[in-house]
N, C-alpha and C. Protein backbone atom coordinates (compact mmCIF):
# COMPACT_ATOMS: atom_id res chain seq x y z
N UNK A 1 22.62 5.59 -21.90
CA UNK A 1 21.33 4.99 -21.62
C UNK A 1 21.55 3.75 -20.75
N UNK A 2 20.87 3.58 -19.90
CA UNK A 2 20.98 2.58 -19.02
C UNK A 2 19.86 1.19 -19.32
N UNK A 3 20.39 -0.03 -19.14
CA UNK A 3 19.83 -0.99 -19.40
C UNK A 3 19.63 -2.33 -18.45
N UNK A 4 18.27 -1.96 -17.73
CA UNK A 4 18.39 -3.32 -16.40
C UNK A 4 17.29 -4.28 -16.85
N UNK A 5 17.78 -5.59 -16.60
CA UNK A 5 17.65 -6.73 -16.90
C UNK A 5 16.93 -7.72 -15.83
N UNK A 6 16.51 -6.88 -14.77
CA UNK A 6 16.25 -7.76 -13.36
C UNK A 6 14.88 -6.37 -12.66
N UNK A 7 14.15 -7.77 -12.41
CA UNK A 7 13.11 -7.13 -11.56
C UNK A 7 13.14 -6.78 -10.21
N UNK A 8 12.79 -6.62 -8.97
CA UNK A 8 13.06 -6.49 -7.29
C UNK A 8 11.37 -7.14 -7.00
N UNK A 9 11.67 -8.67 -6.87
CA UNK A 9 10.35 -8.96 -6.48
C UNK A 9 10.51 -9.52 -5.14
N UNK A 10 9.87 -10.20 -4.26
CA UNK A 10 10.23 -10.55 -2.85
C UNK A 10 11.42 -10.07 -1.86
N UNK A 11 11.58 -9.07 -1.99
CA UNK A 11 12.89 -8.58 -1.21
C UNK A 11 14.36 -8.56 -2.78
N UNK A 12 14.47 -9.16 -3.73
CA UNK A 12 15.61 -9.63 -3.75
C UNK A 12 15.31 -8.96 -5.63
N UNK A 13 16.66 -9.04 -6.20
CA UNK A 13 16.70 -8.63 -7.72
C UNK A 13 16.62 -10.04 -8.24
N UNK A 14 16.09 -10.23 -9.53
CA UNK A 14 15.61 -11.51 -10.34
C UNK A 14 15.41 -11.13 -11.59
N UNK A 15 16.22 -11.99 -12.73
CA UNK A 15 15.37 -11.79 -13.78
C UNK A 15 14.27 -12.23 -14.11
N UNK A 16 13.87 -11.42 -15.06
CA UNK A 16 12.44 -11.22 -15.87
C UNK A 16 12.55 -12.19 -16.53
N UNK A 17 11.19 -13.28 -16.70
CA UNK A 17 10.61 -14.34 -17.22
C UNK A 17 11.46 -13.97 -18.78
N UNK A 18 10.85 -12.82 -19.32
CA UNK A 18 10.36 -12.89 -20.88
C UNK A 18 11.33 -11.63 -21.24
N UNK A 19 11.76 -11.58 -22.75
CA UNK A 19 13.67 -10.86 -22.85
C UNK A 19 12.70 -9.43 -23.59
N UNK A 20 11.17 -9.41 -23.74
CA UNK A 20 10.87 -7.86 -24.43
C UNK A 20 11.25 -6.92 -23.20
N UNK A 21 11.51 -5.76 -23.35
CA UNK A 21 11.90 -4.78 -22.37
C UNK A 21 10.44 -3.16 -23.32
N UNK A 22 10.59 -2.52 -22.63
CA UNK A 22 9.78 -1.22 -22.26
C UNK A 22 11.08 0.01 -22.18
N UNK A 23 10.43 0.28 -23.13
CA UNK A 23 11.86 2.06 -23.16
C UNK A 23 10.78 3.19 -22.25
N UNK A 24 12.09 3.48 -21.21
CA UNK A 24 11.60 4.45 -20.16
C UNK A 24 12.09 5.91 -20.76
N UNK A 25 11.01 6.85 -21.15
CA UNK A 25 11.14 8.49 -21.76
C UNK A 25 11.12 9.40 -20.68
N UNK A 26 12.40 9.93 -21.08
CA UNK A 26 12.64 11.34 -20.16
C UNK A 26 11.06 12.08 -20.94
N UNK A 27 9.98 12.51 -19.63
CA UNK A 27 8.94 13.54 -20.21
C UNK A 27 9.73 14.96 -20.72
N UNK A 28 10.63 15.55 -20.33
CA UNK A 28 10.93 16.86 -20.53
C UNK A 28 11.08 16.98 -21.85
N UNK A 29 12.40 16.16 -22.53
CA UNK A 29 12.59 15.69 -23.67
C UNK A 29 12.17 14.62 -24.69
N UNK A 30 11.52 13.83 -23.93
CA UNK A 30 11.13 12.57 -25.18
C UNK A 30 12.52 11.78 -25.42
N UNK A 31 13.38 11.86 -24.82
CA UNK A 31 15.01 11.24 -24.74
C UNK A 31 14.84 9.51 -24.23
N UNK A 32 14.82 8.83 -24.75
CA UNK A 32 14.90 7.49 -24.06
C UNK A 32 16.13 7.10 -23.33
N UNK A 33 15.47 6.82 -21.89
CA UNK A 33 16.92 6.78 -20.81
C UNK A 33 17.22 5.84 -20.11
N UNK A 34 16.33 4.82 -20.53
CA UNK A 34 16.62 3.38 -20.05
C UNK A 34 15.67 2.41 -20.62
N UNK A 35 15.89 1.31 -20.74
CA UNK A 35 15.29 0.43 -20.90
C UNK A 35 14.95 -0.85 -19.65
N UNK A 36 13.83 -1.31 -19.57
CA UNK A 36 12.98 -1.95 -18.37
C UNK A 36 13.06 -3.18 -18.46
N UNK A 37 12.97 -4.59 -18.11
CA UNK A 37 12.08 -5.66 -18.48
C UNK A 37 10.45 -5.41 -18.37
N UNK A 38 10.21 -5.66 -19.40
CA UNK A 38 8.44 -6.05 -19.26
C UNK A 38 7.93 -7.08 -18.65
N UNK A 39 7.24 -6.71 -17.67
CA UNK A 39 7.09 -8.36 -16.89
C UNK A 39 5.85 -9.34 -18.02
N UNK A 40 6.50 -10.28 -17.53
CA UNK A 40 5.32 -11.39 -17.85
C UNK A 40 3.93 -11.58 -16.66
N UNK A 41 3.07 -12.06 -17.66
CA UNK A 41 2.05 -12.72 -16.59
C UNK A 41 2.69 -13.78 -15.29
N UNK A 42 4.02 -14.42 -15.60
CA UNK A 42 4.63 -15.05 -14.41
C UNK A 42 5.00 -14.16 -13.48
N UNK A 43 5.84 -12.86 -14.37
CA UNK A 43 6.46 -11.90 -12.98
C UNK A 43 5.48 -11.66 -11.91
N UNK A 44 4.34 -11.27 -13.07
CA UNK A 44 2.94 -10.58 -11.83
C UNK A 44 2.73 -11.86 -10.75
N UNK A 45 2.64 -13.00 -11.65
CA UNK A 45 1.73 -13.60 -10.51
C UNK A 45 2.98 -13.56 -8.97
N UNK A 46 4.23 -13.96 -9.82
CA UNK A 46 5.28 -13.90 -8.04
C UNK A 46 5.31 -12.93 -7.36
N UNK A 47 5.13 -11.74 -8.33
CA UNK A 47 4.87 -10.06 -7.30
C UNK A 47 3.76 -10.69 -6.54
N UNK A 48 2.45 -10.73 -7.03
CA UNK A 48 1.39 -11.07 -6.10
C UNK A 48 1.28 -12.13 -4.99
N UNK A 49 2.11 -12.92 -5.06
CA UNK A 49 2.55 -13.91 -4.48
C UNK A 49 2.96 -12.97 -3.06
N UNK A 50 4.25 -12.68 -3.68
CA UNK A 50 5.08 -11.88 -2.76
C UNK A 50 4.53 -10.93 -1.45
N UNK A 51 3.64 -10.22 -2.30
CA UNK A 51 2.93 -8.93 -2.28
C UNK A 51 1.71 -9.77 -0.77
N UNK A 52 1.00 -10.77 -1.16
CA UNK A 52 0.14 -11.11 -0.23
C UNK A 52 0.63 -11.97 0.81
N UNK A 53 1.93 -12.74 0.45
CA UNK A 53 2.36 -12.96 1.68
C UNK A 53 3.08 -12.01 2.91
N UNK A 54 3.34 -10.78 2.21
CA UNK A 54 3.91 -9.85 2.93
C UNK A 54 3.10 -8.98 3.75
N UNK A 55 1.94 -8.66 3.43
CA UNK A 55 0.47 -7.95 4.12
C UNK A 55 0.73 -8.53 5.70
N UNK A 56 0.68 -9.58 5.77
CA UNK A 56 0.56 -9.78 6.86
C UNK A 56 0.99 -8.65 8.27
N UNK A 57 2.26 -9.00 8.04
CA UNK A 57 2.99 -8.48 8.75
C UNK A 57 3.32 -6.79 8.31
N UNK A 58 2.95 -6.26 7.07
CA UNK A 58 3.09 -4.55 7.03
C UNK A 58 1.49 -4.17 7.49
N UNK A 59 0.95 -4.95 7.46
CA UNK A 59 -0.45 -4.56 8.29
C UNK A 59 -0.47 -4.23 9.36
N UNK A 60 0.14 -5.14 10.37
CA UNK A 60 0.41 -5.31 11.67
C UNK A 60 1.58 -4.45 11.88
N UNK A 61 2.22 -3.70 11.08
CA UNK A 61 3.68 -2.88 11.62
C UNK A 61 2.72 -1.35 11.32
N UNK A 62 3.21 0.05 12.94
CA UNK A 62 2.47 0.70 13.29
C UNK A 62 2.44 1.70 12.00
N UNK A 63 1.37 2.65 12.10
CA UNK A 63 1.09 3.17 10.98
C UNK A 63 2.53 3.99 11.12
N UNK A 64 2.75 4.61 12.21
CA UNK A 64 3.62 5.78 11.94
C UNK A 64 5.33 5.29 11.45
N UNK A 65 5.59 4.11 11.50
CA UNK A 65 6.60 3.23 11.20
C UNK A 65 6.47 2.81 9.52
N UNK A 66 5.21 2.94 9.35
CA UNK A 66 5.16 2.33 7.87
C UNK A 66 5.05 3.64 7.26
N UNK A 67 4.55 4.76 7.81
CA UNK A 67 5.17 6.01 7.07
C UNK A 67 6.42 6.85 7.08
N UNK A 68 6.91 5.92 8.44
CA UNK A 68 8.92 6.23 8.20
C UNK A 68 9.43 5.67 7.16
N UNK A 69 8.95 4.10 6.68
CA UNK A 69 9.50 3.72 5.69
C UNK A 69 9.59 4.32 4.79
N UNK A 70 8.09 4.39 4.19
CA UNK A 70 7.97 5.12 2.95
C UNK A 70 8.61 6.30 2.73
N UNK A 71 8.52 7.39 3.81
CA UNK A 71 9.11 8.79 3.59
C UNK A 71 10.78 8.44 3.66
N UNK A 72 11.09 7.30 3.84
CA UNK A 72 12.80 6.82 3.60
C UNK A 72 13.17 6.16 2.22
N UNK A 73 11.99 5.74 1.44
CA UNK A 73 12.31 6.15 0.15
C UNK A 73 11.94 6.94 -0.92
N UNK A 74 11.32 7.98 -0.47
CA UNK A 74 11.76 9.19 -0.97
C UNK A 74 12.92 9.55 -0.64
N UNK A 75 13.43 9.71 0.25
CA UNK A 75 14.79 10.41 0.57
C UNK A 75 16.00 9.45 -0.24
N UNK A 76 15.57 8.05 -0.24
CA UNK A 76 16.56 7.28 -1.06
C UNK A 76 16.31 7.76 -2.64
N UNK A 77 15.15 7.49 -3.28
CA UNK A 77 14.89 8.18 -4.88
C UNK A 77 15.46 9.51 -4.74
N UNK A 78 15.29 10.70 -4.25
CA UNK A 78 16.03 11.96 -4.79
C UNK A 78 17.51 12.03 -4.38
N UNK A 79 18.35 11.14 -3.58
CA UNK A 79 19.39 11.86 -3.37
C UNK A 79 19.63 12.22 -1.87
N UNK A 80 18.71 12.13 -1.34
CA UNK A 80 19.02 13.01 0.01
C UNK A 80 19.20 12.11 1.04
């Protein structure tokens, strides 16, 4: 079982404000296969932070570029 301790907020890995964590369930089995940090109301607000200072500029980057990104992590999540 795997156990991460750090969020990915502004570009970068950070720990989580607050030490409760969230058990992540395999659906197939009901198998618990990792455990999460649970964010705090602090994590959110720096995501949001993050999150609206970054608009700017993924607004302004072309649509078909911001759907290369995305379709590049899918290919990073499965493997390929």
């Amino acid at each position: 079982m795997q156990a991460h301790d750090q969020m990915y907020i502004d570009g970068a890995w950070r720990p989580a404000v607050g030490r409760d964590t969230i058990a992540v369930v395999n659906p197939a089995d009901e198998q618990v296969i990792a455990h999460v940090p649970a964010g705090t109301a602090e994590d959110v607000d720096a995501a949001v932070r993050a999150a609206r200072a970054a608009f700017p500029a993924w607004a302004a980057t072309p649509p078909a570029e911001r759907a290369a990104r995305l379709l590049s992590l899918i290919h990073i999540s499965d493997g390929a």
